[in-house]
PDB file of N, CA and C in Angstrom:
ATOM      1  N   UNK A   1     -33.876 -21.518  42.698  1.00  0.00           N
ATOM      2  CA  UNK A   1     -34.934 -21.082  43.554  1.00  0.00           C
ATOM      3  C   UNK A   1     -35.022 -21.907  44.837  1.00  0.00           C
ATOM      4  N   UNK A   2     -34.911 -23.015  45.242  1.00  0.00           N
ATOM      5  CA  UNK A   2     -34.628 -23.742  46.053  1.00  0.00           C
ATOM      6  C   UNK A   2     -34.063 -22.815  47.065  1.00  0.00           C
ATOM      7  N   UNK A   3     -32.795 -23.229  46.697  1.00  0.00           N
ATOM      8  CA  UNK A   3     -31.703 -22.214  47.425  1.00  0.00           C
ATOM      9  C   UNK A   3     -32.767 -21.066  47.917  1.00  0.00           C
ATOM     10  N   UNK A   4     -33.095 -20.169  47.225  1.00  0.00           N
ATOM     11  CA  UNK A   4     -33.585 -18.644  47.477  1.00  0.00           C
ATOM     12  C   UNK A   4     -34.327 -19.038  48.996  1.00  0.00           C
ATOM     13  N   UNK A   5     -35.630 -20.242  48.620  1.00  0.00           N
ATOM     14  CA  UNK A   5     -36.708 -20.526  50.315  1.00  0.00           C
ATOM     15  C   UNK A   5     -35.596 -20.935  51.062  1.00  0.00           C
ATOM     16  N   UNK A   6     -34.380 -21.574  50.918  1.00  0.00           N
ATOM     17  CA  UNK A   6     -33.620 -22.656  51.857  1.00  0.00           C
ATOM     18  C   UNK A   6     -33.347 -21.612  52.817  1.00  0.00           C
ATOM     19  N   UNK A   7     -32.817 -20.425  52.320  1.00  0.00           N
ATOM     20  CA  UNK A   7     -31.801 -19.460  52.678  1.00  0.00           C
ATOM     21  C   UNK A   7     -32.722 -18.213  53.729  1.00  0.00           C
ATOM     22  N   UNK A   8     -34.156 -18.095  52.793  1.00  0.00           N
ATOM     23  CA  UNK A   8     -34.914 -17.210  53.520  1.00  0.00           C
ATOM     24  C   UNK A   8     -35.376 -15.844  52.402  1.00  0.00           C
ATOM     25  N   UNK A   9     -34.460 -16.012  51.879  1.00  0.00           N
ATOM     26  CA  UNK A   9     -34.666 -14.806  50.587  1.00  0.00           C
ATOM     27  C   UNK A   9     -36.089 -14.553  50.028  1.00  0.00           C
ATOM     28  N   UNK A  10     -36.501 -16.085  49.293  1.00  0.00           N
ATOM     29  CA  UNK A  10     -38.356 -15.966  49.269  1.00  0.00           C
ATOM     30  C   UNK A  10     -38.717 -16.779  50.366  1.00  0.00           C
ATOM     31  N   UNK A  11     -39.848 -16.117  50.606  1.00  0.00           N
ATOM     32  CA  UNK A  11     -40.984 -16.664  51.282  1.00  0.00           C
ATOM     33  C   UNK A  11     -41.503 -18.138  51.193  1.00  0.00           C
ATOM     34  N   UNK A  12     -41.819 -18.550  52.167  1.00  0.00           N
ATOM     35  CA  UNK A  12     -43.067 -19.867  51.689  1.00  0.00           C
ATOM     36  C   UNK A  12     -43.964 -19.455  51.093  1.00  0.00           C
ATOM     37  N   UNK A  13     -44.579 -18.540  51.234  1.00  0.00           N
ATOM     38  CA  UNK A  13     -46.033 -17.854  50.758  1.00  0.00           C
ATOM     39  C   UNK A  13     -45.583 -17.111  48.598  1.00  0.00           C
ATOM     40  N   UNK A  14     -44.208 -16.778  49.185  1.00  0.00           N
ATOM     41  CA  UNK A  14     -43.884 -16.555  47.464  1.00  0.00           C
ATOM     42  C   UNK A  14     -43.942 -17.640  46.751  1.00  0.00           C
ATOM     43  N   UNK A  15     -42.755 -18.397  47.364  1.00  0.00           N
ATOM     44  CA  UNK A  15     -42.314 -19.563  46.610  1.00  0.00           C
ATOM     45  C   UNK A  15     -43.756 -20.150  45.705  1.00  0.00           C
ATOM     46  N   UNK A  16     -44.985 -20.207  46.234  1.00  0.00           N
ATOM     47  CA  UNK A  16     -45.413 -20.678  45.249  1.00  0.00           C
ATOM     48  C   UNK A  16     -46.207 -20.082  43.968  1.00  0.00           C
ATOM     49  N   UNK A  17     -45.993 -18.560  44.105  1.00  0.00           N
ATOM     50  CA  UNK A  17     -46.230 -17.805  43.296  1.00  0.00           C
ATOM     51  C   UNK A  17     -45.111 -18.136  42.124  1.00  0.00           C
ATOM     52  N   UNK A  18     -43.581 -18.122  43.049  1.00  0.00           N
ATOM     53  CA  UNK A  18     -42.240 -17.984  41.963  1.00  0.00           C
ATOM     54  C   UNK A  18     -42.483 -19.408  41.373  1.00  0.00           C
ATOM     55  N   UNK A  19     -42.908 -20.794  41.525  1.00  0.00           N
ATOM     56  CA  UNK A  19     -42.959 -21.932  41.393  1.00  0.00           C
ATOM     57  C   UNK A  19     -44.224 -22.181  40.275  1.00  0.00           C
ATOM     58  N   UNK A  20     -44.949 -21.040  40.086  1.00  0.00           N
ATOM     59  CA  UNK A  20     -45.877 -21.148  38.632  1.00  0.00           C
ATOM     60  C   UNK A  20     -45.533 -20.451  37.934  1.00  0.00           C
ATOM     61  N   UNK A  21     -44.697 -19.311  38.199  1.00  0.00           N
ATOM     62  CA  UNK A  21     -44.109 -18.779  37.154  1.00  0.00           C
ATOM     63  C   UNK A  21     -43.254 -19.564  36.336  1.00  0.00           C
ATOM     64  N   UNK A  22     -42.194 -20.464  37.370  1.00  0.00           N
ATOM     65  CA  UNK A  22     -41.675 -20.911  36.507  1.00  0.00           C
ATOM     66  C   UNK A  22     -42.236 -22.091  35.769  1.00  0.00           C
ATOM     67  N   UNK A  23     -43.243 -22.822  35.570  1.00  0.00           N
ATOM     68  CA  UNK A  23     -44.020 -23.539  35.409  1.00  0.00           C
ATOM     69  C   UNK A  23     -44.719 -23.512  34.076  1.00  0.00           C
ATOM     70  N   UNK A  24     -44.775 -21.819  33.708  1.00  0.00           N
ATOM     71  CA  UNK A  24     -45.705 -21.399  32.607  1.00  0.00           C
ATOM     72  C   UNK A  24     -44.268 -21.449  31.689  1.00  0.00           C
ATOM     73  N   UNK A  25     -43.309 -20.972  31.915  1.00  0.00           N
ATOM     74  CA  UNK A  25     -42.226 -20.881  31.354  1.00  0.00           C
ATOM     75  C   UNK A  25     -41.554 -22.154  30.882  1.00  0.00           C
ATOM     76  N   UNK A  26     -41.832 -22.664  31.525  1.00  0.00           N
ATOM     77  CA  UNK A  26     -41.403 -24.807  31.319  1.00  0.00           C
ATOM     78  C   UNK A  26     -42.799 -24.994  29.998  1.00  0.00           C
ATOM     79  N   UNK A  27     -43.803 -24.752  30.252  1.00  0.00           N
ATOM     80  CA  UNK A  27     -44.990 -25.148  29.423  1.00  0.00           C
ATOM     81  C   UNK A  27     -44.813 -24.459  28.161  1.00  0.00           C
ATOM     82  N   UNK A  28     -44.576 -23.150  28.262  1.00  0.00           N
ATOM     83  CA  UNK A  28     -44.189 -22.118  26.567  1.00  0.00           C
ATOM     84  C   UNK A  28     -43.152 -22.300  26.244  1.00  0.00           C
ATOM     85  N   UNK A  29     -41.939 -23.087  26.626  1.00  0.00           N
ATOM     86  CA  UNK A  29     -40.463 -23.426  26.745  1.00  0.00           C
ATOM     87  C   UNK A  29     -41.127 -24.876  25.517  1.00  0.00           C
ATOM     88  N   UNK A  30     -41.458 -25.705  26.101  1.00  0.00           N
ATOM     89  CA  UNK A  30     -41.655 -26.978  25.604  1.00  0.00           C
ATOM     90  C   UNK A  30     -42.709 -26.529  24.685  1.00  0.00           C
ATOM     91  N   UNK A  31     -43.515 -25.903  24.667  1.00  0.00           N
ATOM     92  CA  UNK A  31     -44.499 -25.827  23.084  1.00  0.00           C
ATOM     93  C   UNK A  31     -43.843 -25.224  22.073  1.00  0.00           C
ATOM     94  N   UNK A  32     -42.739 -24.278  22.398  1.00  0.00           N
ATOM     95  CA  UNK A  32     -42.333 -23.807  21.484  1.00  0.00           C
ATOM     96  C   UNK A  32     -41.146 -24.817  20.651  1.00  0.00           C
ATOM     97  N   UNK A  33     -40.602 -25.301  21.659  1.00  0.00           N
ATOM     98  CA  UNK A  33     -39.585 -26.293  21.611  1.00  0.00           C
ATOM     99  C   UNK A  33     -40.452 -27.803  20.351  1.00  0.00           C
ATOM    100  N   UNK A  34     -41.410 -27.860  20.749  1.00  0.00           N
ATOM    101  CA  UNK A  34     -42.110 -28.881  19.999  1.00  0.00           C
ATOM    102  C   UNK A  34     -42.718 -28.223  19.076  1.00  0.00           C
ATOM    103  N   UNK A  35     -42.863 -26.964  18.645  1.00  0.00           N
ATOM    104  CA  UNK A  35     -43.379 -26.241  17.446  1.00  0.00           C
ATOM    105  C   UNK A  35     -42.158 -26.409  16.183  1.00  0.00           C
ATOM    106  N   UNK A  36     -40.721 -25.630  16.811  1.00  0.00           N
ATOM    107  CA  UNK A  36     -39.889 -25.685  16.372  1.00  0.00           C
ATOM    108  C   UNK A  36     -39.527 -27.422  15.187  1.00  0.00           C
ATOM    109  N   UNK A  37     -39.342 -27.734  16.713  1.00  0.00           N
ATOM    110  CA  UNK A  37     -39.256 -29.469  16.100  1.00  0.00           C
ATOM    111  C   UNK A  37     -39.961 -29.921  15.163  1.00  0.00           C
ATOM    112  N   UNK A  38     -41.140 -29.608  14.975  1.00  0.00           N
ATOM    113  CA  UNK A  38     -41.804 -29.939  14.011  1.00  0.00           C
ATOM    114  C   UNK A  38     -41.833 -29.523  12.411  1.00  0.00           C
ATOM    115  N   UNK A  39     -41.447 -28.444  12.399  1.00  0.00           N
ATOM    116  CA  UNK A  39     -41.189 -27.449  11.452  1.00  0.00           C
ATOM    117  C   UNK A  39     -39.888 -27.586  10.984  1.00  0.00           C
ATOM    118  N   UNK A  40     -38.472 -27.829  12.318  1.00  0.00           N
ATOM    119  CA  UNK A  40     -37.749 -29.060  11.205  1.00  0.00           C
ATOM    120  C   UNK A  40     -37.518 -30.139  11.026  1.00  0.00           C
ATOM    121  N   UNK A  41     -38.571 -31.335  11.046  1.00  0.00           N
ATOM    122  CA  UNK A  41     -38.985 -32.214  10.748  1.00  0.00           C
ATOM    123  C   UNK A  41     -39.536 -32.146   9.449  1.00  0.00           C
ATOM    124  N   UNK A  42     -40.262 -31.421   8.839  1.00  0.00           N
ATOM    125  CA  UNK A  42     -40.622 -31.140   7.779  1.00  0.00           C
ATOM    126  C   UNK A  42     -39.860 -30.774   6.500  1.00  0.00           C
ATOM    127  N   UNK A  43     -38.692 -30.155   6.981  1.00  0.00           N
ATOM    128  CA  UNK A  43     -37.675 -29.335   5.946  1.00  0.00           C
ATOM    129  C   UNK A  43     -36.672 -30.821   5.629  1.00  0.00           C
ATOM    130  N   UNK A  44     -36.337 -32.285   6.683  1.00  0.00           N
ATOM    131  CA  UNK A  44     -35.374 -32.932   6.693  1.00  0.00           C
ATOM    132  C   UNK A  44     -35.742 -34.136   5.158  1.00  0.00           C
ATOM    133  N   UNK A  45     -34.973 -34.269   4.592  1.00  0.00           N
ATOM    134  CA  UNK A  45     -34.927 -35.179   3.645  1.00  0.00           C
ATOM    135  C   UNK A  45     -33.971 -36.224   3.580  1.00  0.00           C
ATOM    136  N   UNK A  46     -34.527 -37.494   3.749  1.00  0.00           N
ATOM    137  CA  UNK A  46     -33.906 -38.487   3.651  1.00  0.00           C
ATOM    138  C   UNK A  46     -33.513 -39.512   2.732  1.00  0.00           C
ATOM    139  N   UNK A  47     -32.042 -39.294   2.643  1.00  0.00           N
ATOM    140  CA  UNK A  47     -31.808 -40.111   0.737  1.00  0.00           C
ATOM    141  C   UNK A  47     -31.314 -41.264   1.359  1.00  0.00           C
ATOM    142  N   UNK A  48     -31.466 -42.331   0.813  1.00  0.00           N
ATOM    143  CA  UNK A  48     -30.884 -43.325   0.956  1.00  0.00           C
ATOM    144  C   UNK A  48     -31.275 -44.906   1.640  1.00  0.00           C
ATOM    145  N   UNK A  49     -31.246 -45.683   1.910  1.00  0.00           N
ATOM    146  CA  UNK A  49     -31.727 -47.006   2.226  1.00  0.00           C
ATOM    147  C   UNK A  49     -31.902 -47.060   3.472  1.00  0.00           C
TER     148      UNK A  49
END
């Protein structure tokens, strides 16, 4: 996306529309990512010393 304002493609006035989109996507990216994780954290069993 960078590229896209550098070039002219989006707008200044988009860019920061496109710049929370991707934002929400980083935030449901990482909760899910840390949901996951957690769930196999739970399943892992550790034998040994």
């Amino acid at each position: 996306m960078p590229l896209s304002i550098y070039v002219g493609r989006i707008g200044v006035g988009d860019a920061f529309g496109q710049m929370a989109i991707q934002g929400v996507w980083i935030v449901l990216l990482a909760l899910l990512t840390r949901r996951l994780w957690d769930m196999a954290g739970r399943r892992v069993v550790a034998q040994g010393g």
